[in-house]
Protein backbone atom coordinates (compact mmCIF):
# COMPACT_ATOMS: atom_id res chain seq x y z
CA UNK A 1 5.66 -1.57 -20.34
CA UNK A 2 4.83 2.08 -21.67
CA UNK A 3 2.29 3.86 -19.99
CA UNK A 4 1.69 0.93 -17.30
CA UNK A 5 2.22 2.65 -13.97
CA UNK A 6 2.90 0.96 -10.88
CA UNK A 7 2.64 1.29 -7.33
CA UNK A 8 4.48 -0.77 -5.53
CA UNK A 9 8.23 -0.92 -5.07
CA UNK A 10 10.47 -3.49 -3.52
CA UNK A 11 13.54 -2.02 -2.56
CA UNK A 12 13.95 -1.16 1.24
CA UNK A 13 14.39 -4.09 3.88
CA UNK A 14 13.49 -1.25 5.93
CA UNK A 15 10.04 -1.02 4.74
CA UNK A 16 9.92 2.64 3.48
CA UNK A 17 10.29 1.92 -0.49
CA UNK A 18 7.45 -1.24 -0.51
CA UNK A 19 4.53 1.33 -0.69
CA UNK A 20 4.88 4.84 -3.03
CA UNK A 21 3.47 7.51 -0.69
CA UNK A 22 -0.21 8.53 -0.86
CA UNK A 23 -1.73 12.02 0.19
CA UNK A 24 -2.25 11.78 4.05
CA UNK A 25 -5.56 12.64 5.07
CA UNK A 26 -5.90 11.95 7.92
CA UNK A 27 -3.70 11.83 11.27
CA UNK A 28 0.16 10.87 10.80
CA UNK A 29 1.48 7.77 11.72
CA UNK A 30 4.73 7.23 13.70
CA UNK A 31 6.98 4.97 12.11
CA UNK A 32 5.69 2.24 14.96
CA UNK A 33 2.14 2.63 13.74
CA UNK A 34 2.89 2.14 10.17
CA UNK A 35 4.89 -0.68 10.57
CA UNK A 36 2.21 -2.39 13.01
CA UNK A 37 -0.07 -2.02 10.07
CA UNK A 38 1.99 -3.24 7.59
CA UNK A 39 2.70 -6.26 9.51
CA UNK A 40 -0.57 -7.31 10.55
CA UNK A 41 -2.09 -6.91 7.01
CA UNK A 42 0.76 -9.01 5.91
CA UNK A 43 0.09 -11.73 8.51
CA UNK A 44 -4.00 -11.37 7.88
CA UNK A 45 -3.27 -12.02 4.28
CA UNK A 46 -0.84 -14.97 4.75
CA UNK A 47 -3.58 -16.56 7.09
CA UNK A 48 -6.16 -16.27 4.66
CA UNK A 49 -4.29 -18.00 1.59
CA UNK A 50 -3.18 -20.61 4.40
CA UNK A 51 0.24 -19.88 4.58
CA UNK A 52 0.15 -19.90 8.17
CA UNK A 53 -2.09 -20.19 11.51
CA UNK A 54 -1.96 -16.76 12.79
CA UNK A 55 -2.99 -17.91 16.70
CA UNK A 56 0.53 -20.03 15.92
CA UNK A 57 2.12 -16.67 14.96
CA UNK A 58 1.22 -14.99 17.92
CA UNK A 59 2.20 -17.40 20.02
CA UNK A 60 5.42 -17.41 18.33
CA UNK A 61 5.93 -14.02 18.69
CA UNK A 62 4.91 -13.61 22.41
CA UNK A 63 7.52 -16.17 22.77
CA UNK A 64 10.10 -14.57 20.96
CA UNK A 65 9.72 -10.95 22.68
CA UNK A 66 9.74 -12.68 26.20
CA UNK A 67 13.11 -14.15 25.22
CA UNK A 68 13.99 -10.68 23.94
CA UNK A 69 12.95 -8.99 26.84
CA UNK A 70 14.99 -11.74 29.31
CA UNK A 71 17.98 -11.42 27.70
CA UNK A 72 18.19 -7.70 27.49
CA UNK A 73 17.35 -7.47 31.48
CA UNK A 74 20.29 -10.11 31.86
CA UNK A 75 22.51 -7.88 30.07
CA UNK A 76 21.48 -5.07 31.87
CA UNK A 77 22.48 -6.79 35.10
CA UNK A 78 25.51 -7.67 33.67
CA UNK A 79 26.43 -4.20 33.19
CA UNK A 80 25.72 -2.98 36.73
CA UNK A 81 27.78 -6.10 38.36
């Protein structure tokens, strides 16, 4: 494919090799921010080709950082006992 350029790359897991850099112009975002983006343009997209129910999503997620968020105050009790 001469002369065809491209602009995405999937390489990372991590995230940082999906998109090829662009000039910032504006503020820069921590590494939090960007991947907040990424992830709810990914999850607006999937809803709209019906993929999935994103009030579903965020229910499963709430769920899943509560359970997070129990388990790692258990094991902090742990480690004081």
């Amino acid at each position: 494919m001469a002369g065809k350029k491209t602009h995405q790359r999937a390489h990372g897991a991590d995230g940082d090799d999906l998109v090829e850099p662009k000039k910032i112009t504006g503020k820069e975002l921590s590494k939090a921010e960007e991947l907040s983006a990424r992830l709810t343009t990914l999850v607006e997209m999937l809803e709209e080709k019906g993929v999935i129910n994103k009030g579903e999503y965020r229910r499963m997620v709430a769920m899943r950082l509560h359970e997070i968020s129990k388990a790692a105050a258990f094991e902090e009790l742990d480690e004081e006992l």
